[in-house]
PDB file of N, CA and C in Angstrom:
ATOM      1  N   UNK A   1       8.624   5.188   3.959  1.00  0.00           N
ATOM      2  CA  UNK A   1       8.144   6.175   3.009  1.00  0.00           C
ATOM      3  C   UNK A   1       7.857   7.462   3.765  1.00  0.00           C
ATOM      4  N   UNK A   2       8.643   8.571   3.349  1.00  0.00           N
ATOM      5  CA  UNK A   2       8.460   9.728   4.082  1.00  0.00           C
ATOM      6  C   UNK A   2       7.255  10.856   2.796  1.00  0.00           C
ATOM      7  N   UNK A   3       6.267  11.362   3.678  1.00  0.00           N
ATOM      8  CA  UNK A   3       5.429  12.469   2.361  1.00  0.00           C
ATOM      9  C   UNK A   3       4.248  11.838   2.534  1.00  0.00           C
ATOM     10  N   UNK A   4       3.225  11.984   1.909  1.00  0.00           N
ATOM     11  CA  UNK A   4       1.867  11.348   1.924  1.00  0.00           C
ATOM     12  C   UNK A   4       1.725  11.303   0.321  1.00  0.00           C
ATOM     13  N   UNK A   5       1.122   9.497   0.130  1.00  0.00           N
ATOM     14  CA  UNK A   5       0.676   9.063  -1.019  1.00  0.00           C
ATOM     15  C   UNK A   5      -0.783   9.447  -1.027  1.00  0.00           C
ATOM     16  N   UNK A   6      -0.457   9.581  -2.509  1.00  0.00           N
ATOM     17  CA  UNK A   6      -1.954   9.816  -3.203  1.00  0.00           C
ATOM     18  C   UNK A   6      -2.500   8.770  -4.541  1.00  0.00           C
ATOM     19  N   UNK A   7      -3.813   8.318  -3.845  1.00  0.00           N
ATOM     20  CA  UNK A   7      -4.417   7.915  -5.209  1.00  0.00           C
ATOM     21  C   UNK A   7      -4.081   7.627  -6.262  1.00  0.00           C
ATOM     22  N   UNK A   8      -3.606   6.228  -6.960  1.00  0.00           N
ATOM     23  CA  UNK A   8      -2.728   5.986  -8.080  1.00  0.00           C
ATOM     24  C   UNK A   8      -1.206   6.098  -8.018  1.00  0.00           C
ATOM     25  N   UNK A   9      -0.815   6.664  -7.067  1.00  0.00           N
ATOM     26  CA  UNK A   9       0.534   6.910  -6.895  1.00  0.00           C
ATOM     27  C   UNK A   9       1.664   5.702  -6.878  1.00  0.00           C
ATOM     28  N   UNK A  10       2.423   5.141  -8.151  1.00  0.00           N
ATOM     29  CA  UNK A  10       2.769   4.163  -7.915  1.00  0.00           C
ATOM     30  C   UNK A  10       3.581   3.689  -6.673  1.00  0.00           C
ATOM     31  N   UNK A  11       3.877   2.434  -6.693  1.00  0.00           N
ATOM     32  CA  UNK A  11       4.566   2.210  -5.379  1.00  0.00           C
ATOM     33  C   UNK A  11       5.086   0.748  -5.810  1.00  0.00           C
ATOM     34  N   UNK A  12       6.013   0.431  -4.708  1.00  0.00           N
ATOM     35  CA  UNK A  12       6.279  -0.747  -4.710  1.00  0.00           C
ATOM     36  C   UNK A  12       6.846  -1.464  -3.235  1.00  0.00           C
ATOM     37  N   UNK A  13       6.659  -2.893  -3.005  1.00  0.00           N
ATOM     38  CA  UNK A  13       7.133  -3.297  -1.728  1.00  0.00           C
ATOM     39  C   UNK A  13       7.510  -4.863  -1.756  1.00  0.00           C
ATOM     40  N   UNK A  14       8.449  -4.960  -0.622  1.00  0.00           N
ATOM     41  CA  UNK A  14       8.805  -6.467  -0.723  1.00  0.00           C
ATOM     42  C   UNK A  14       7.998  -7.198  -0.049  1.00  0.00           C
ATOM     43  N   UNK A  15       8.312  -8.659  -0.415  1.00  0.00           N
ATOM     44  CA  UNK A  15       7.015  -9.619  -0.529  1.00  0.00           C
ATOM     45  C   UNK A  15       7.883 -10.686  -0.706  1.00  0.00           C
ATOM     46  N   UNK A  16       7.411 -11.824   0.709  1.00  0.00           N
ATOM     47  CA  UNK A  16       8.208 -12.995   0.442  1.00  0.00           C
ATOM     48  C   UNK A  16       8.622 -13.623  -0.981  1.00  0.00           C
ATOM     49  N   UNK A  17       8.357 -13.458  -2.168  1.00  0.00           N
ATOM     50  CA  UNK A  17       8.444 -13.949  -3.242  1.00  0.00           C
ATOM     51  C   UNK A  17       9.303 -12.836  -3.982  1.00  0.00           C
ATOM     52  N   UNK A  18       9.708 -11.765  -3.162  1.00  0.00           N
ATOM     53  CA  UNK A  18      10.334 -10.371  -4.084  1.00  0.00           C
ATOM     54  C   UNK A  18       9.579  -9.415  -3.866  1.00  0.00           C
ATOM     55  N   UNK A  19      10.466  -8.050  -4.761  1.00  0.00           N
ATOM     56  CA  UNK A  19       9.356  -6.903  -4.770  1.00  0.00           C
ATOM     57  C   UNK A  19       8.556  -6.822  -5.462  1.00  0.00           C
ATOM     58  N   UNK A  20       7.151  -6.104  -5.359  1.00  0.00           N
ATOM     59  CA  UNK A  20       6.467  -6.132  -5.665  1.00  0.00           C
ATOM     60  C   UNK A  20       5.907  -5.073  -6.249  1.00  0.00           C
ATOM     61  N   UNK A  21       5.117  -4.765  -6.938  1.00  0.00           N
ATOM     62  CA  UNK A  21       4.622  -3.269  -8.055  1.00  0.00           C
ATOM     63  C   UNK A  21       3.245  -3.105  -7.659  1.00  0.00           C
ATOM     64  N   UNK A  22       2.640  -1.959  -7.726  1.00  0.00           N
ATOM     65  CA  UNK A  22       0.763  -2.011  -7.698  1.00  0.00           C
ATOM     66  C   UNK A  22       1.194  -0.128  -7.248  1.00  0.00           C
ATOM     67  N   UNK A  23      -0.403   0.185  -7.186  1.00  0.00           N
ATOM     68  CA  UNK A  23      -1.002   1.522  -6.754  1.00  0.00           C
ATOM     69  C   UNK A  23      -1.728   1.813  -5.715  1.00  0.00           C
ATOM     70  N   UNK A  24      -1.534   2.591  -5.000  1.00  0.00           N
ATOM     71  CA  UNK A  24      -2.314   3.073  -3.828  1.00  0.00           C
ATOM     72  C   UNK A  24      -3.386   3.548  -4.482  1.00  0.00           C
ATOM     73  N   UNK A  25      -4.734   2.852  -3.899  1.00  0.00           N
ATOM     74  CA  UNK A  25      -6.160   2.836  -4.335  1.00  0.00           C
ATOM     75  C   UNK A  25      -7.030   3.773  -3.110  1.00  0.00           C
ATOM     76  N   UNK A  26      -6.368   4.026  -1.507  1.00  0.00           N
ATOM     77  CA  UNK A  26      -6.730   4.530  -1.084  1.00  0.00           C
ATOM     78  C   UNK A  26      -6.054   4.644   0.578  1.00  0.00           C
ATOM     79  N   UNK A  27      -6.224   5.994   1.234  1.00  0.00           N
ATOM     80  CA  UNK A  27      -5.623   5.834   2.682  1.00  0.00           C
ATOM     81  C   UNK A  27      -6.408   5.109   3.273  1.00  0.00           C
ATOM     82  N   UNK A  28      -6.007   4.814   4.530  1.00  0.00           N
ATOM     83  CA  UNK A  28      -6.425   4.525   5.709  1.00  0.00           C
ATOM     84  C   UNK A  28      -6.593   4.820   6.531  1.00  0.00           C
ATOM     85  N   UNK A  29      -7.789   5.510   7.146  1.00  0.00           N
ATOM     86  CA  UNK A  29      -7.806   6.008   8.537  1.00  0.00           C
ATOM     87  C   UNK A  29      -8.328   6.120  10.050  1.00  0.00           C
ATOM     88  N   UNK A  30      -9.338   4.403   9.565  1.00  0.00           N
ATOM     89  CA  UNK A  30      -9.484   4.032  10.607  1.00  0.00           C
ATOM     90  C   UNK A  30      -9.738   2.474  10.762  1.00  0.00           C
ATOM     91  N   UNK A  31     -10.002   2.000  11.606  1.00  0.00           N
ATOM     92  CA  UNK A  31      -9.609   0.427  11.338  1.00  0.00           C
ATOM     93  C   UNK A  31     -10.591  -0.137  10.444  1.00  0.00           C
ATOM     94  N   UNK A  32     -10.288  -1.255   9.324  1.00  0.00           N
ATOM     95  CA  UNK A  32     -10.682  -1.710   8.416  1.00  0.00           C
ATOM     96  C   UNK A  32     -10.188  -3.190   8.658  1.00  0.00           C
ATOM     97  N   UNK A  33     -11.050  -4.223   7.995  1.00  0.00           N
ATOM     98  CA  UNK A  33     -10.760  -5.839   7.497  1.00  0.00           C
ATOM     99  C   UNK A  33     -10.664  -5.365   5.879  1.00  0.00           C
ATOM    100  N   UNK A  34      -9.666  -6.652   5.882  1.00  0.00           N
ATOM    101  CA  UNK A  34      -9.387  -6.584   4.723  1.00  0.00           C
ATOM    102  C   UNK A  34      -9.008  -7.828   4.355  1.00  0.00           C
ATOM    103  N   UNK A  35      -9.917  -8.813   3.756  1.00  0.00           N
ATOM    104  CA  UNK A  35      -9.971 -10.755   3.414  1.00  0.00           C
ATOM    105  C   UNK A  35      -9.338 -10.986   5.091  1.00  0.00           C
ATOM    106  N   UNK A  36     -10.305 -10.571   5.718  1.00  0.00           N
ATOM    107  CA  UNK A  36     -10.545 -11.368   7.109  1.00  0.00           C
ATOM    108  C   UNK A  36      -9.639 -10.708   8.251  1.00  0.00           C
ATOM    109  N   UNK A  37      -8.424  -9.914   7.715  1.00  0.00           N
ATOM    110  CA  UNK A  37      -7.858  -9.584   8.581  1.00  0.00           C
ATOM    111  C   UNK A  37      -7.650  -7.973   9.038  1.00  0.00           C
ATOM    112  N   UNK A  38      -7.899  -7.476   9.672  1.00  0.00           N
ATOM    113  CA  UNK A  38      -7.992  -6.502  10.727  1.00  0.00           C
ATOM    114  C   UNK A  38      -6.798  -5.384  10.535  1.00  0.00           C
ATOM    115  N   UNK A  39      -6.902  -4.330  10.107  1.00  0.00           N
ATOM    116  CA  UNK A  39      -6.158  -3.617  10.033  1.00  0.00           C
ATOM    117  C   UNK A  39      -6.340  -1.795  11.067  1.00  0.00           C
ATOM    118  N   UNK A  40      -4.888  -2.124  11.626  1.00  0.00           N
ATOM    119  CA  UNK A  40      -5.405  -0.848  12.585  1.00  0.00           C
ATOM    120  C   UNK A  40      -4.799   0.445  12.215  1.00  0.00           C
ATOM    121  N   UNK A  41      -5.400   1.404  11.840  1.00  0.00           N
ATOM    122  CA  UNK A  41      -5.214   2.276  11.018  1.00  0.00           C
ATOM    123  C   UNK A  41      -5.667   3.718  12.173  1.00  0.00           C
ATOM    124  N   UNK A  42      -5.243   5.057  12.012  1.00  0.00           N
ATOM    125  CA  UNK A  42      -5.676   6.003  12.031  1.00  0.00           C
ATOM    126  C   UNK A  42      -5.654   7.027  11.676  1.00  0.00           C
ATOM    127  N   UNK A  43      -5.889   8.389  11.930  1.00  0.00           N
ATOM    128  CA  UNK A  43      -5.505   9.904  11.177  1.00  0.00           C
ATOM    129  C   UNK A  43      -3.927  10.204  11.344  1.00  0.00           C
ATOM    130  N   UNK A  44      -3.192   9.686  12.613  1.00  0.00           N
ATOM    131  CA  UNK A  44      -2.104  10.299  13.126  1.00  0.00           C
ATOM    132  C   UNK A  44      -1.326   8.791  12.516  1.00  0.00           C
ATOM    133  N   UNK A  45      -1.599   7.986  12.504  1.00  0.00           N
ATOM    134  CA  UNK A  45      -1.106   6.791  12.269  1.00  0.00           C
ATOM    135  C   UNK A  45      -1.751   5.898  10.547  1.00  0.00           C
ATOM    136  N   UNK A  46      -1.920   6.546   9.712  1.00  0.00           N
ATOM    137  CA  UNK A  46      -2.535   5.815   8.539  1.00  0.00           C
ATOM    138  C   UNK A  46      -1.972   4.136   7.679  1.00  0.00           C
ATOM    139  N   UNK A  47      -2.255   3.733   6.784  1.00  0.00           N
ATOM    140  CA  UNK A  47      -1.592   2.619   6.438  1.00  0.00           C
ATOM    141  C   UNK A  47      -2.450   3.355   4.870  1.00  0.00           C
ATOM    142  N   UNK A  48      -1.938   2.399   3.995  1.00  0.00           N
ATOM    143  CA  UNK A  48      -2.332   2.751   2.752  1.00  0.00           C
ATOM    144  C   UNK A  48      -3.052   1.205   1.909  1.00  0.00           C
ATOM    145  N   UNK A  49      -4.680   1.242   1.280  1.00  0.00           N
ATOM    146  CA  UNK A  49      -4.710   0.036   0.561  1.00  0.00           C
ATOM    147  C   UNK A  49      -3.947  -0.301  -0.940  1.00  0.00           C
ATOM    148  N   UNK A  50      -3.114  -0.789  -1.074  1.00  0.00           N
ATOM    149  CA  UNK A  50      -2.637  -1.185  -2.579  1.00  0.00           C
ATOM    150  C   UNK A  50      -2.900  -2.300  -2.753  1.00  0.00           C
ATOM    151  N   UNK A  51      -2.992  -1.781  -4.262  1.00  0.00           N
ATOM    152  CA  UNK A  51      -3.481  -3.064  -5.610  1.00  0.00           C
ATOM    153  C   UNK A  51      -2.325  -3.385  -6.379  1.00  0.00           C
ATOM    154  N   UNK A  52      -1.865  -4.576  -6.404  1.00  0.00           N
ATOM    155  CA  UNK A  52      -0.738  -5.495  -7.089  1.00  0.00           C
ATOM    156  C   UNK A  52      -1.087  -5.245  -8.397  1.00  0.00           C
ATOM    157  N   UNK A  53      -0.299  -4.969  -9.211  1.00  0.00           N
ATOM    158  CA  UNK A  53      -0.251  -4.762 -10.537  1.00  0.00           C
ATOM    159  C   UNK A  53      -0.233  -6.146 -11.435  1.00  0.00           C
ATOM    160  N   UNK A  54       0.178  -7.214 -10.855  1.00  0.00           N
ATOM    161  CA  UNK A  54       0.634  -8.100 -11.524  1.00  0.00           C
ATOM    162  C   UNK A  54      -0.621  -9.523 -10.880  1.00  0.00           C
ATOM    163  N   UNK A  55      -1.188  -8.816  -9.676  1.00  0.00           N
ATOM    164  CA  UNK A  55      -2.429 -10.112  -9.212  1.00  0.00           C
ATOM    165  C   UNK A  55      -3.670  -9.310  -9.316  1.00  0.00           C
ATOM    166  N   UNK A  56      -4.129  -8.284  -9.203  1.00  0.00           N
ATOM    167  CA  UNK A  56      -4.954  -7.152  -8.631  1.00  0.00           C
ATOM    168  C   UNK A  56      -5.290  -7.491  -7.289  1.00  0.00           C
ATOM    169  N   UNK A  57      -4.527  -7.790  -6.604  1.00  0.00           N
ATOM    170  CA  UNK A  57      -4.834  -8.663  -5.134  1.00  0.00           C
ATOM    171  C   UNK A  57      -4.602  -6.791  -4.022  1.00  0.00           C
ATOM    172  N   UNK A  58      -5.593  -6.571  -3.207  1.00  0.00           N
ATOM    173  CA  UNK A  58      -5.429  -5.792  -2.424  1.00  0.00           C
ATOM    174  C   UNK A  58      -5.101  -6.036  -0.836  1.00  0.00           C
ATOM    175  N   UNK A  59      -3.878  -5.013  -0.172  1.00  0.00           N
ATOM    176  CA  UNK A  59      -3.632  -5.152   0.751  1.00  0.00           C
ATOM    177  C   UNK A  59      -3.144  -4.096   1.163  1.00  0.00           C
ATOM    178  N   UNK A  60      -2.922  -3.677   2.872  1.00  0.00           N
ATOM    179  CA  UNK A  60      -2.892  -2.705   3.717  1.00  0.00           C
ATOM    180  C   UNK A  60      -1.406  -2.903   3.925  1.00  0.00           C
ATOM    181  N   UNK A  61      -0.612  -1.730   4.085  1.00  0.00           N
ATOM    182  CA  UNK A  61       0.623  -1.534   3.877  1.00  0.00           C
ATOM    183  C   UNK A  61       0.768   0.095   4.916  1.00  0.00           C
ATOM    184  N   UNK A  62       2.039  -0.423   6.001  1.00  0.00           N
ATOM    185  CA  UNK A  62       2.403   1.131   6.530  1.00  0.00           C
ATOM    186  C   UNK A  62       3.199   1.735   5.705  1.00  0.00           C
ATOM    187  N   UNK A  63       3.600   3.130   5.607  1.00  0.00           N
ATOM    188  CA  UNK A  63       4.319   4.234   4.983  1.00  0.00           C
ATOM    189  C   UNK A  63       5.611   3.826   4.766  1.00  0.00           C
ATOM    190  N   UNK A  64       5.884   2.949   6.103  1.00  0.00           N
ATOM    191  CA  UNK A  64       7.331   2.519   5.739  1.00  0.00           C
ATOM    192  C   UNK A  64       7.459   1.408   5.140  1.00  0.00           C
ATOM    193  N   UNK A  65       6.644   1.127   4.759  1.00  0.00           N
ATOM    194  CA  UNK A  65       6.964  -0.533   3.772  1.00  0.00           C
ATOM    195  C   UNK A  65       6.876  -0.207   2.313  1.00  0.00           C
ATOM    196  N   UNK A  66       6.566   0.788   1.811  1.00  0.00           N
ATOM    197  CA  UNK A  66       6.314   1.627   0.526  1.00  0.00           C
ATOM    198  C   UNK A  66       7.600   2.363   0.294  1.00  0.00           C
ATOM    199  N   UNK A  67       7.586   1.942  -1.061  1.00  0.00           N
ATOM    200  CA  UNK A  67       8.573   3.005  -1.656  1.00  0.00           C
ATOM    201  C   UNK A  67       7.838   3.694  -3.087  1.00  0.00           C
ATOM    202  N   UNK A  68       7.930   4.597  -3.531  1.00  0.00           N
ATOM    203  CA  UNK A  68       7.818   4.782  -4.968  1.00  0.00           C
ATOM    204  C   UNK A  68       8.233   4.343  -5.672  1.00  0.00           C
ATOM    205  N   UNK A  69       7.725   3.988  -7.020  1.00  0.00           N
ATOM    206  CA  UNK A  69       8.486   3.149  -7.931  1.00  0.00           C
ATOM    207  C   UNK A  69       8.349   3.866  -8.642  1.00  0.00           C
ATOM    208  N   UNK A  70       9.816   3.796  -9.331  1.00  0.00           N
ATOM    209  CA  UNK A  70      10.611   4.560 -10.522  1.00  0.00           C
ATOM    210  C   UNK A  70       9.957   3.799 -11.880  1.00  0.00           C
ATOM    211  N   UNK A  71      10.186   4.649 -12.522  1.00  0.00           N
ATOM    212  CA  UNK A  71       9.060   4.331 -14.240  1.00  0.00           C
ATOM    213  C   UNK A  71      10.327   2.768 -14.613  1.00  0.00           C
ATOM    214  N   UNK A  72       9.611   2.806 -15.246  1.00  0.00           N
ATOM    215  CA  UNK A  72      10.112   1.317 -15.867  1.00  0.00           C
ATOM    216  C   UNK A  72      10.214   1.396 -17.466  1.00  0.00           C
ATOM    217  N   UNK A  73      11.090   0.705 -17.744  1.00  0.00           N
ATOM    218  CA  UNK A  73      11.943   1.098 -18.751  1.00  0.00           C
ATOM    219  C   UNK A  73      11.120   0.506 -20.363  1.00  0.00           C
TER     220      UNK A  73
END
């Protein structure tokens, strides 16, 4: 993902089970846990938290594992 996400900005990413849908709820910019696991994050280096649309399950995701997702039909 090239640009900087914002807040609500949909997105989507793959996921052993397929791709997946949800919203960026917030950046990342410095290291955070997140259900136990450790995320290393910074200003020059960020990750983004998203919320699954379809679990509300949250998780930390780099820029390049994100894509925008196109509206749905």
């Amino acid at each position: 993902m090239t640009g900087t996400l914002k807040k609500g900005t949909a997105v989507e990413w793959q996921t052993p089970q397929g791709k997946t849908r949800g919203k960026v709820e917030k950046t990342l910019t410095s290291d955070t846990t997140i259900k136990g696991h450790k995320v290393s994050a910074s200003k020059t280096d960020p990750q983004y938290l998203v919320v699954s649309d379809k679990t509300g399950a949250k998780a930390a995701h780099k820029p390049a594992a994100l894509k925008r997702a196109g509206k749905r039909a």
